[in-house]
PDB file of N, CA and C in Angstrom:
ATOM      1  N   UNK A   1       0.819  -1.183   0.000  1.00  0.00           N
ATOM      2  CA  UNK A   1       0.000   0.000   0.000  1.00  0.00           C
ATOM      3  C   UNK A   1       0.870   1.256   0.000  1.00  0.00           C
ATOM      4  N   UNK A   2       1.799   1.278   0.687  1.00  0.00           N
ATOM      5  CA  UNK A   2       2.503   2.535   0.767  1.00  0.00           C
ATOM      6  C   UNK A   2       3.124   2.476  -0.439  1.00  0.00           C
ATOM      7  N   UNK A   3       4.115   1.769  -1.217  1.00  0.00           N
ATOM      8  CA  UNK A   3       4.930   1.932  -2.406  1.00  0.00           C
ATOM      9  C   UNK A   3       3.706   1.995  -3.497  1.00  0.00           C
ATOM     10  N   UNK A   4       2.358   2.005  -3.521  1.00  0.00           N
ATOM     11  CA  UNK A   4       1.378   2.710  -3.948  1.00  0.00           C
ATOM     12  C   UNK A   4       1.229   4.151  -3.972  1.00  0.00           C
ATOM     13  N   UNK A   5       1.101   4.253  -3.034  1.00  0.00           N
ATOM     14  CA  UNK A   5       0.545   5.715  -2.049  1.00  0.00           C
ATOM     15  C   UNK A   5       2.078   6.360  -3.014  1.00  0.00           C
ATOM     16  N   UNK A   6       3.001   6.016  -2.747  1.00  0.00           N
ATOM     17  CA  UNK A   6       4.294   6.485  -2.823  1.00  0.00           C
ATOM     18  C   UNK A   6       4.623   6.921  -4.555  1.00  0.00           C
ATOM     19  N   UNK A   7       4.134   6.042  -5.389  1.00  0.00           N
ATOM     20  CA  UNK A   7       3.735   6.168  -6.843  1.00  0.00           C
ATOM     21  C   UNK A   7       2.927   6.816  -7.199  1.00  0.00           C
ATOM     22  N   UNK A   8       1.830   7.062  -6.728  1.00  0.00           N
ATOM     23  CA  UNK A   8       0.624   8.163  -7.057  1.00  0.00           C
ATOM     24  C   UNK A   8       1.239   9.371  -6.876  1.00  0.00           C
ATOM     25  N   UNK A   9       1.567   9.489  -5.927  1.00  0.00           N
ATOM     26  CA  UNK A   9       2.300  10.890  -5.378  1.00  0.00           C
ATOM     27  C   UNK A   9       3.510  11.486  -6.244  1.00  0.00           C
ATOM     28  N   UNK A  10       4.355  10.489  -6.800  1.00  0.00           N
ATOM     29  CA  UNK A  10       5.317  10.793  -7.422  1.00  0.00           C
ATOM     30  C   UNK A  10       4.965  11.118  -9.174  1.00  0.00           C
ATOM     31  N   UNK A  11       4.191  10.591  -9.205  1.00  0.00           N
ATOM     32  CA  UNK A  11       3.032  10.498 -10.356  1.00  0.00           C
ATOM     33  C   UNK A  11       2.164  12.262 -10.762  1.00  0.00           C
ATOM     34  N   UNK A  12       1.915  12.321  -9.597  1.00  0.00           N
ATOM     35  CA  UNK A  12       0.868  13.794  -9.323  1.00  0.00           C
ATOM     36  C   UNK A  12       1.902  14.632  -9.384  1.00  0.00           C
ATOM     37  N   UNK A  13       3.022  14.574  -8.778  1.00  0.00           N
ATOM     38  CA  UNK A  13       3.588  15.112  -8.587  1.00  0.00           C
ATOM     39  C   UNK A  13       4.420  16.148 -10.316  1.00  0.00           C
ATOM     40  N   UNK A  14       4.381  15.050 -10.908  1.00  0.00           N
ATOM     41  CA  UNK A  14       5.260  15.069 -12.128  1.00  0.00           C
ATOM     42  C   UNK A  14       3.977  15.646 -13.255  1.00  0.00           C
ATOM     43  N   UNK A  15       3.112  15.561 -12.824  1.00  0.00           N
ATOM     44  CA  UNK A  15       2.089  15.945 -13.562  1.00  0.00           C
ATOM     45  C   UNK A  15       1.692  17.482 -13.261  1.00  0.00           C
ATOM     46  N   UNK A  16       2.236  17.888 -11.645  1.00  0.00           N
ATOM     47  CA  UNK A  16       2.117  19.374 -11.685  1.00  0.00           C
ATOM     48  C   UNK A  16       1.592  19.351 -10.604  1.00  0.00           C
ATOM     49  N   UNK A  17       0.542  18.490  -9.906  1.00  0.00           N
ATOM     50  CA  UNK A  17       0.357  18.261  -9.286  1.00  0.00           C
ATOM     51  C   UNK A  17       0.914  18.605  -7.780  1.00  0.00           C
ATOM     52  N   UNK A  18      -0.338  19.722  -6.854  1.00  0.00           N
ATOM     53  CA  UNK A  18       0.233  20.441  -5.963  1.00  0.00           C
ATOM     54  C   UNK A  18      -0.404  18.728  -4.641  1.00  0.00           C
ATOM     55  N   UNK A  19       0.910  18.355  -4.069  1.00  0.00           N
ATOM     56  CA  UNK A  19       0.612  17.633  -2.773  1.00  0.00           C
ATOM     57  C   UNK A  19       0.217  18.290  -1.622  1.00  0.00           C
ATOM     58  N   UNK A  20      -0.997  17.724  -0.744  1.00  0.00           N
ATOM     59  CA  UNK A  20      -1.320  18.357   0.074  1.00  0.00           C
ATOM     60  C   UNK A  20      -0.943  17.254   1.569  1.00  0.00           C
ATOM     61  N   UNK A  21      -0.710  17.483   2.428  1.00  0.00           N
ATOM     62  CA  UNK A  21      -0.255  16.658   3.639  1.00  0.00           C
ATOM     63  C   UNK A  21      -1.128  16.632   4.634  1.00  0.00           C
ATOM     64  N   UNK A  22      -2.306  16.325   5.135  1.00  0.00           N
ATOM     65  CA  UNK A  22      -2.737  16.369   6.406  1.00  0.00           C
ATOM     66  C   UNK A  22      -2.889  15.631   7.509  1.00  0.00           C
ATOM     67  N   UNK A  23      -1.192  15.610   8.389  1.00  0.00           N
ATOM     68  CA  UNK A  23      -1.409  14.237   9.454  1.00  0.00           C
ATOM     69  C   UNK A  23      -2.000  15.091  11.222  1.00  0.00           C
ATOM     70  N   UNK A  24      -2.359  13.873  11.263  1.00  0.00           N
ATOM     71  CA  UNK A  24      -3.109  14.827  12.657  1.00  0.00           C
ATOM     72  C   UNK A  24      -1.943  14.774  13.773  1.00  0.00           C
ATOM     73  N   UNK A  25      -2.153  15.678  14.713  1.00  0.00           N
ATOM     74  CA  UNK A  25      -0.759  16.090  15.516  1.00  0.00           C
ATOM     75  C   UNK A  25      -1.667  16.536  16.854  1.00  0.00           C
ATOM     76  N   UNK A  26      -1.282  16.499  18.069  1.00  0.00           N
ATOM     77  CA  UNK A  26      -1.706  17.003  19.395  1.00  0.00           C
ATOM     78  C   UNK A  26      -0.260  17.535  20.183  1.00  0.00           C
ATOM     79  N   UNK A  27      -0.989  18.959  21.018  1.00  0.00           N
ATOM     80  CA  UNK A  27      -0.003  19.623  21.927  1.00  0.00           C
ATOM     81  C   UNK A  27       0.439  17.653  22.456  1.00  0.00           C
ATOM     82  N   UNK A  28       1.909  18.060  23.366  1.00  0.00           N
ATOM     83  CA  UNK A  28       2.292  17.072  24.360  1.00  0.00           C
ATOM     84  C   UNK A  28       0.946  16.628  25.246  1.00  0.00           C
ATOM     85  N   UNK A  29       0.287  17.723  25.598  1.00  0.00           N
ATOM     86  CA  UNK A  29      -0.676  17.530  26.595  1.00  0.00           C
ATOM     87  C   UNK A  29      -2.516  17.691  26.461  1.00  0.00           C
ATOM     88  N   UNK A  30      -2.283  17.472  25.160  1.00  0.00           N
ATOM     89  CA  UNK A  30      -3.781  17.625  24.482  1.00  0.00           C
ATOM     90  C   UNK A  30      -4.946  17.898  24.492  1.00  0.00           C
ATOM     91  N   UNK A  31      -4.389  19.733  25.184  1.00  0.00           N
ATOM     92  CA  UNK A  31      -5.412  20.601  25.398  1.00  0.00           C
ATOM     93  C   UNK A  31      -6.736  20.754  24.054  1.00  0.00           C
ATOM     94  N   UNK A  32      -6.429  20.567  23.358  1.00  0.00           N
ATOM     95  CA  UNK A  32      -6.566  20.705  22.166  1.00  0.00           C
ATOM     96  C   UNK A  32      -8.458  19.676  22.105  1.00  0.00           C
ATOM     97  N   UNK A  33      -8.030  18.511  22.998  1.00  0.00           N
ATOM     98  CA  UNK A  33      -9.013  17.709  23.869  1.00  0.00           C
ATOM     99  C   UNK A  33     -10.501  18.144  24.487  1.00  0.00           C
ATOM    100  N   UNK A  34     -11.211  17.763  24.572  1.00  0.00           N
ATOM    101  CA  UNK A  34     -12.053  17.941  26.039  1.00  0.00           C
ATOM    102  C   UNK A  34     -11.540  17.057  27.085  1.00  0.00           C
ATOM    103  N   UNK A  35     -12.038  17.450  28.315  1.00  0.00           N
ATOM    104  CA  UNK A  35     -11.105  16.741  29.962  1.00  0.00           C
ATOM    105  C   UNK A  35     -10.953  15.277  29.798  1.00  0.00           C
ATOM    106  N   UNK A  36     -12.144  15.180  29.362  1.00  0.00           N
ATOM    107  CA  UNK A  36     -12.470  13.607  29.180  1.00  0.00           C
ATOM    108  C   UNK A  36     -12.672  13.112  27.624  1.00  0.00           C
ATOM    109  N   UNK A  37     -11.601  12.782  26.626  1.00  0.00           N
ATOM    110  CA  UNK A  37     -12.384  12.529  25.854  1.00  0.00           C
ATOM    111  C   UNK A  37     -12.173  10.759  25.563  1.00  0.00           C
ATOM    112  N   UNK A  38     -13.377  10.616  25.011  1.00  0.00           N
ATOM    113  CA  UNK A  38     -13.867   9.398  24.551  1.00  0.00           C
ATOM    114  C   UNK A  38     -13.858   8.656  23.307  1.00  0.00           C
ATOM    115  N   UNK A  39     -13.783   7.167  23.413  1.00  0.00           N
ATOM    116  CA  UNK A  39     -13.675   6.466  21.986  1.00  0.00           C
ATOM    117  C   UNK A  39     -11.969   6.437  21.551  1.00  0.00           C
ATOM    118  N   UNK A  40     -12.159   6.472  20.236  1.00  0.00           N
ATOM    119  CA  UNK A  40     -10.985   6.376  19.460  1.00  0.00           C
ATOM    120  C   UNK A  40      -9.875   7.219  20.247  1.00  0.00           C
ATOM    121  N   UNK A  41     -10.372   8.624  20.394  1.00  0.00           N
ATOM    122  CA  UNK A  41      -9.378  10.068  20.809  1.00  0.00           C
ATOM    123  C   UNK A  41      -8.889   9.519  22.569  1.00  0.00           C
ATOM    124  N   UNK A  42      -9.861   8.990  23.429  1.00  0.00           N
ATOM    125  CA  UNK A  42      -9.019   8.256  24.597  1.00  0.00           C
ATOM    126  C   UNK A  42      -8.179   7.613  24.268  1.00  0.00           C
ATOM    127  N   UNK A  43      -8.436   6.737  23.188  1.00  0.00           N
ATOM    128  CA  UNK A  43      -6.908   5.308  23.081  1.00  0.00           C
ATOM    129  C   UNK A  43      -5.551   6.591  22.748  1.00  0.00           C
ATOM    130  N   UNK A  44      -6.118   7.553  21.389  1.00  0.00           N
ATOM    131  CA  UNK A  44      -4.768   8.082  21.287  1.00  0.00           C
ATOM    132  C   UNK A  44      -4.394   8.795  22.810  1.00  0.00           C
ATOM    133  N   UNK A  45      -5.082   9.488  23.236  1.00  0.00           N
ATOM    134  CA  UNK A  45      -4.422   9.977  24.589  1.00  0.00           C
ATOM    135  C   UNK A  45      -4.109   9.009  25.656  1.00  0.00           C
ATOM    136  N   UNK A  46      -4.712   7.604  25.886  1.00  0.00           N
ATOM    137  CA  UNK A  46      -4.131   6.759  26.768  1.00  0.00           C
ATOM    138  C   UNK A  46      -2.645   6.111  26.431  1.00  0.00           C
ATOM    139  N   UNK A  47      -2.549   6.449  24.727  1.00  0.00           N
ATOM    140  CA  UNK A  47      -1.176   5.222  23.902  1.00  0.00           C
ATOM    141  C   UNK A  47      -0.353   6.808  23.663  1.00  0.00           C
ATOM    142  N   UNK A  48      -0.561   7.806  24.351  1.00  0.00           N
ATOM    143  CA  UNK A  48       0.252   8.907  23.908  1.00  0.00           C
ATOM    144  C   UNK A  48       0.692   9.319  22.128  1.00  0.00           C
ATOM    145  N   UNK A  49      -0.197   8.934  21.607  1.00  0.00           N
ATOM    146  CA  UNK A  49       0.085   8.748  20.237  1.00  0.00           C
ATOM    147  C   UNK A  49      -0.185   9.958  19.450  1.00  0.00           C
ATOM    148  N   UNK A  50       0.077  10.912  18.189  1.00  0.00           N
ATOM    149  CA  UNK A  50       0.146  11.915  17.498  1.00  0.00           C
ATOM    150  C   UNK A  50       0.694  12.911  17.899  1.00  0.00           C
ATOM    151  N   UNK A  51       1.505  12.695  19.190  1.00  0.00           N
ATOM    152  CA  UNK A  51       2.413  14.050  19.541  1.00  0.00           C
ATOM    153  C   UNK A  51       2.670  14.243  18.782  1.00  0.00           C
ATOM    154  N   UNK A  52       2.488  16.368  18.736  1.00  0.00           N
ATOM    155  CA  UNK A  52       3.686  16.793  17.857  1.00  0.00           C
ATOM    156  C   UNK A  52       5.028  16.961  17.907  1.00  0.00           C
ATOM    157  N   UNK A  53       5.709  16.621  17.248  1.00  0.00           N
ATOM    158  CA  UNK A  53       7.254  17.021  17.317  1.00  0.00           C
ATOM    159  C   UNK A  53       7.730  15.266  17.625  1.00  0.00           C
ATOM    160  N   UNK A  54       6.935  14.235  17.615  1.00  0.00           N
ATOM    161  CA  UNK A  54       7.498  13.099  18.098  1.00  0.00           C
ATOM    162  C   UNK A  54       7.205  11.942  16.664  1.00  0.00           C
ATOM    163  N   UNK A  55       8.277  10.686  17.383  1.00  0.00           N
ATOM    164  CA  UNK A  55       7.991   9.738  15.885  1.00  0.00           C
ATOM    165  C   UNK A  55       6.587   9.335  15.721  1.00  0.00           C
ATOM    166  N   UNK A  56       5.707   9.415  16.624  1.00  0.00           N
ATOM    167  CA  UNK A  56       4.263   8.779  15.816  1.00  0.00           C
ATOM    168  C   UNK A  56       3.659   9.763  15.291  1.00  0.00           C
ATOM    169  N   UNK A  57       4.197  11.111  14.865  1.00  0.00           N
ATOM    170  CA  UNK A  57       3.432  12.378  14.608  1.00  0.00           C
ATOM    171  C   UNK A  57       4.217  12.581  13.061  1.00  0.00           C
ATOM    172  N   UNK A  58       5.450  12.001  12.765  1.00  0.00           N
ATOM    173  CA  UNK A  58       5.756  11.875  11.413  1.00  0.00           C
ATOM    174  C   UNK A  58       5.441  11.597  10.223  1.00  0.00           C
ATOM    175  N   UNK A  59       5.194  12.818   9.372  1.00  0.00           N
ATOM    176  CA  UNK A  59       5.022  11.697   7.878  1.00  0.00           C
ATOM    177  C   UNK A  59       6.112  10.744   7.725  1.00  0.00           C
ATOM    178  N   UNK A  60       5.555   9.654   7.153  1.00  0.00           N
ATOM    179  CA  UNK A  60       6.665   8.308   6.675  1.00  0.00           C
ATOM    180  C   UNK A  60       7.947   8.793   5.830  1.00  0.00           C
ATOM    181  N   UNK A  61       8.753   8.740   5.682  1.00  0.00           N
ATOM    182  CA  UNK A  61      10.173   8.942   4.895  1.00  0.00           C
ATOM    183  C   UNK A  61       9.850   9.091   3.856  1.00  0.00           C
ATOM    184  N   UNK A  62       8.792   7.779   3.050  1.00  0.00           N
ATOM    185  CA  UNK A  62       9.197   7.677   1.971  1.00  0.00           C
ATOM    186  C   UNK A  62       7.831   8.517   0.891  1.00  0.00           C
ATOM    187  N   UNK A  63       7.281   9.503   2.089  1.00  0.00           N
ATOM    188  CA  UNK A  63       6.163  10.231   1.642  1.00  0.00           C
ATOM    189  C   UNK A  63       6.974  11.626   1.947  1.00  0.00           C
ATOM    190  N   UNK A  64       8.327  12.559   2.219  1.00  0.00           N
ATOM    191  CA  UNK A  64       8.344  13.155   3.145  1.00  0.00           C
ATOM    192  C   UNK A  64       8.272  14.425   1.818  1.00  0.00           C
ATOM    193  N   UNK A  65       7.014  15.387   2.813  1.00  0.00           N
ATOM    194  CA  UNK A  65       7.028  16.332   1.693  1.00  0.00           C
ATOM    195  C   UNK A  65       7.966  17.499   1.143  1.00  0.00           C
ATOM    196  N   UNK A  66       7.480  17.562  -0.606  1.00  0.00           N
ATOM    197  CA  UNK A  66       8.496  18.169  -1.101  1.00  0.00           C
ATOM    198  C   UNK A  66       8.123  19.678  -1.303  1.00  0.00           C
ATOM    199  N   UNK A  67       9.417  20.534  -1.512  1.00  0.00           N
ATOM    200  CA  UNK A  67       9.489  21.873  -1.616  1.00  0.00           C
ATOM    201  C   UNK A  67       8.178  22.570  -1.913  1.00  0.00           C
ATOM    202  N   UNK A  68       7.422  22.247  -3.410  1.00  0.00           N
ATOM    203  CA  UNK A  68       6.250  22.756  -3.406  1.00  0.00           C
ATOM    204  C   UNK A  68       4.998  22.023  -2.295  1.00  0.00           C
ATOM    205  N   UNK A  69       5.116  21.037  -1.823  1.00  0.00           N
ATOM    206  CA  UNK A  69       4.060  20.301  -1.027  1.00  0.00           C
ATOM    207  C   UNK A  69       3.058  21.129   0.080  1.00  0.00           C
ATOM    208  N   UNK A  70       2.354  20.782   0.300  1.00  0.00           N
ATOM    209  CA  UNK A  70       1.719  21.837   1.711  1.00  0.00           C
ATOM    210  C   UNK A  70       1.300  20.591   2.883  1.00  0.00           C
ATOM    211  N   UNK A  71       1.550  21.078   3.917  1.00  0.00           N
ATOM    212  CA  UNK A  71       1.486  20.622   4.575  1.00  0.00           C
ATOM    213  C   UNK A  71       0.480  21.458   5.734  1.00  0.00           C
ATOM    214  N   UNK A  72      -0.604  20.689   6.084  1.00  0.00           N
ATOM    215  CA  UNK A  72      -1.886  21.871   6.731  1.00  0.00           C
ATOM    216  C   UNK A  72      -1.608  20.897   8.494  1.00  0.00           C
ATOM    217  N   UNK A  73      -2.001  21.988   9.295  1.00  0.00           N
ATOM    218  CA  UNK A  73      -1.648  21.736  10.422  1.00  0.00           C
ATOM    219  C   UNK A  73      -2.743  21.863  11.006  1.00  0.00           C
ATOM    220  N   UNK A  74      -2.877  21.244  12.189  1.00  0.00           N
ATOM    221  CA  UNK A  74      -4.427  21.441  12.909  1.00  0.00           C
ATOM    222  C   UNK A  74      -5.578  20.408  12.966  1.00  0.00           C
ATOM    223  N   UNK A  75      -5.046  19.530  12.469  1.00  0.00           N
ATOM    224  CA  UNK A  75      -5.924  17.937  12.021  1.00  0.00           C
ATOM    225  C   UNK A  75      -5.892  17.235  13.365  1.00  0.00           C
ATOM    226  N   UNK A  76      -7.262  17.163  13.623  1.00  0.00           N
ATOM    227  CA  UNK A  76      -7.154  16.795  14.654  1.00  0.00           C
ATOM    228  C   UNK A  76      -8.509  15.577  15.189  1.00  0.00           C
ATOM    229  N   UNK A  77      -9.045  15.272  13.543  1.00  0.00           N
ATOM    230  CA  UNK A  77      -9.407  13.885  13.505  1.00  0.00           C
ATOM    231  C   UNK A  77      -9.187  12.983  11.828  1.00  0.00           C
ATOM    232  N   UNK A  78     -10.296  12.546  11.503  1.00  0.00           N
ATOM    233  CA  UNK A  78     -10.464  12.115  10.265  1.00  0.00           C
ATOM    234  C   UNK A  78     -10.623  12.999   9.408  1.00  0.00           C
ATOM    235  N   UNK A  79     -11.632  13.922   9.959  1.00  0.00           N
ATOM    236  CA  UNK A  79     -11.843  15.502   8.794  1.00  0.00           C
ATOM    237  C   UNK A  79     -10.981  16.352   8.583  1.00  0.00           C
ATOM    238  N   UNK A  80     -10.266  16.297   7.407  1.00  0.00           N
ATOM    239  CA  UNK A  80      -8.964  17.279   7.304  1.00  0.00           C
ATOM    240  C   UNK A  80      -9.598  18.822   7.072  1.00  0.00           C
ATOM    241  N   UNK A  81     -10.737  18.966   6.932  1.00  0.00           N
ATOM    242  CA  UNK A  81     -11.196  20.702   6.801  1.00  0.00           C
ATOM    243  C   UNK A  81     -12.075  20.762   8.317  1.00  0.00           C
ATOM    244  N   UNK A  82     -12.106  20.125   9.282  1.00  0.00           N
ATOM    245  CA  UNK A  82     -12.874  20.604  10.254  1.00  0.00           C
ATOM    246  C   UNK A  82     -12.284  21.430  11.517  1.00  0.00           C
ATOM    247  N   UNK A  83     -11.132  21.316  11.277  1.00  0.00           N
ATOM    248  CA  UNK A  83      -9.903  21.903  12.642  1.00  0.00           C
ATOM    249  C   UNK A  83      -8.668  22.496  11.254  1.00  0.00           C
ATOM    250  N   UNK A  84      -8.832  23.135  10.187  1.00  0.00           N
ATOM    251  CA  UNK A  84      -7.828  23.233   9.439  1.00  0.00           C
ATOM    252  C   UNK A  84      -7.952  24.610   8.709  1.00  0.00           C
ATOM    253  N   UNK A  85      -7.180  25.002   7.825  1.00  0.00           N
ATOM    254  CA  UNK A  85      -7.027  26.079   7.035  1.00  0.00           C
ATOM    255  C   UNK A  85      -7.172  25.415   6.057  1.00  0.00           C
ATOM    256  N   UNK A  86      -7.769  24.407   5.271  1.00  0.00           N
ATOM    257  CA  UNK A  86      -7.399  23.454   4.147  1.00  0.00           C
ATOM    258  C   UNK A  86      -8.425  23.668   3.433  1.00  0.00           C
ATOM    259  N   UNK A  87      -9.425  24.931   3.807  1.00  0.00           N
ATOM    260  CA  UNK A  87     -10.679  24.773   2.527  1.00  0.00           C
ATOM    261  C   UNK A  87      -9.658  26.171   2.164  1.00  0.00           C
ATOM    262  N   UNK A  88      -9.428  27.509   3.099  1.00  0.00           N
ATOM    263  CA  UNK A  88      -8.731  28.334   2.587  1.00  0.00           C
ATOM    264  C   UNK A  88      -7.500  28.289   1.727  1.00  0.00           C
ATOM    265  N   UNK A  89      -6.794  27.097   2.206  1.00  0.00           N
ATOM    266  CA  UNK A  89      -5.570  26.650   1.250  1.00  0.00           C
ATOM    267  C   UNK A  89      -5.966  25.963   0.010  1.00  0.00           C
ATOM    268  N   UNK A  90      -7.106  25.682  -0.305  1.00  0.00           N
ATOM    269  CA  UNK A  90      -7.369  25.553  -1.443  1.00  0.00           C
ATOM    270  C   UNK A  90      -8.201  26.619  -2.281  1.00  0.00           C
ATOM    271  N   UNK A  91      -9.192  27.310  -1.629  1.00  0.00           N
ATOM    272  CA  UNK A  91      -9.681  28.305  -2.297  1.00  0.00           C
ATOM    273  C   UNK A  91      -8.707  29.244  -2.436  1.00  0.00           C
ATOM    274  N   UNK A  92      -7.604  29.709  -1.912  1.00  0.00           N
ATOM    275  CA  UNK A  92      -6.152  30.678  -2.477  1.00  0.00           C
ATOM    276  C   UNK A  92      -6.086  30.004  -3.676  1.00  0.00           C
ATOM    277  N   UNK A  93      -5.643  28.583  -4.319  1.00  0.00           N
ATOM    278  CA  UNK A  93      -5.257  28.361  -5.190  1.00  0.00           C
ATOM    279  C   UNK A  93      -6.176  27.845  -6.100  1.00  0.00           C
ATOM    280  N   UNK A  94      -7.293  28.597  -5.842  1.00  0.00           N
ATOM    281  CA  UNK A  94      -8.617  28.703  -7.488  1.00  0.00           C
ATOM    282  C   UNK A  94      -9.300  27.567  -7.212  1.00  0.00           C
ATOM    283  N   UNK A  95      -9.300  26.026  -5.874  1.00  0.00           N
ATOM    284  CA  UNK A  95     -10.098  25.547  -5.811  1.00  0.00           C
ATOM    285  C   UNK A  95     -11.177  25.274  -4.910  1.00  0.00           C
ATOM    286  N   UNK A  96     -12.638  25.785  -5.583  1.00  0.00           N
ATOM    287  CA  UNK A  96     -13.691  25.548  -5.195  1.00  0.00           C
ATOM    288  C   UNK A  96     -14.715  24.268  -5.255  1.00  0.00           C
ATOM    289  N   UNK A  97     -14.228  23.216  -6.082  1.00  0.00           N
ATOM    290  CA  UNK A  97     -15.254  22.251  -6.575  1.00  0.00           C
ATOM    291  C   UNK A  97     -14.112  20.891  -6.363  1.00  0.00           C
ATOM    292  N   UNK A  98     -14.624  19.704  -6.815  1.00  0.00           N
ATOM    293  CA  UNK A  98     -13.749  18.550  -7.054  1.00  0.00           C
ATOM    294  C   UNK A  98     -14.273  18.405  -8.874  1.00  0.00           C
ATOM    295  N   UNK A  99     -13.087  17.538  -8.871  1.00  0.00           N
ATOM    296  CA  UNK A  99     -13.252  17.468 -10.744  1.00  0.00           C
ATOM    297  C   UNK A  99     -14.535  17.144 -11.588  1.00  0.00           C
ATOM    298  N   UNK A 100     -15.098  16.393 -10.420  1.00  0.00           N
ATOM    299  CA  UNK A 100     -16.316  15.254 -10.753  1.00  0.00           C
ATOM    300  C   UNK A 100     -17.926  16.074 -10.294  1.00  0.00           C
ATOM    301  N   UNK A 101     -17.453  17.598  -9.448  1.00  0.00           N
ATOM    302  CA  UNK A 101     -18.611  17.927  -9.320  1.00  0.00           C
ATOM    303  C   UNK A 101     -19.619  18.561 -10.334  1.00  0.00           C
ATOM    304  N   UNK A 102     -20.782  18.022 -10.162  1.00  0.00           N
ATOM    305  CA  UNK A 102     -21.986  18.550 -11.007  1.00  0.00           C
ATOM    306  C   UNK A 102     -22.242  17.298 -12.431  1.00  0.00           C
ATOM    307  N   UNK A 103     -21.112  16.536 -12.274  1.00  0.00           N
ATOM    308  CA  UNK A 103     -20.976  15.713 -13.109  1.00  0.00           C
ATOM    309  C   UNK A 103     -21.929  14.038 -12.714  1.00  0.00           C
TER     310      UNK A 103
END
């Protein structure tokens, strides 16, 4: 899957193709949280997992983004536009629609 992931990208890339990055990341102490939170978001705060600045908060090596790439910060579940700048980082660069809309 990844030497997939890893071909598409290199693929898009060569095609002009602007990469966009959105891995989810939490303060050390994941104010960012409610006091208590529940489900999925407890395991990451019980397994200390998506720190920022730490190895489970890394993009993979062999994804690591390039010069033009963007990388949006603030992800802080599955929805990359719900905690993000990522509808504005795309409406700056003329996109409003997906290719397939209205279609």
């Amino acid at each position: 899957m990844l030497d997939n992931t890893k071909d598409t990208v290199e693929r898009a890339r060569a095609l002009g193709s602007t990469i966009v990055h959105a891995p989810i990341t939490f303060a050390e102490d994941y104010r960012e949280l409610s006091p208590e939170p529940y489900g999925i978001l407890k395991a990451v705060v019980d397994s200390k997992s998506f720190r920022k600045d730490t190895w489970g908060a890394e993009i993979v090596e062999e994804l690591t983004p390039g010069p033009t790439d963007i990388v949006v910060e603030g992800k802080r579940g599955l929805d990359a536009f719900a905690t993000t700048n990522l509808d504005f980082i795309l409406r700056s660069g003329g996109i409003t629609t997906s290719p397939s809309a209205g279609s």
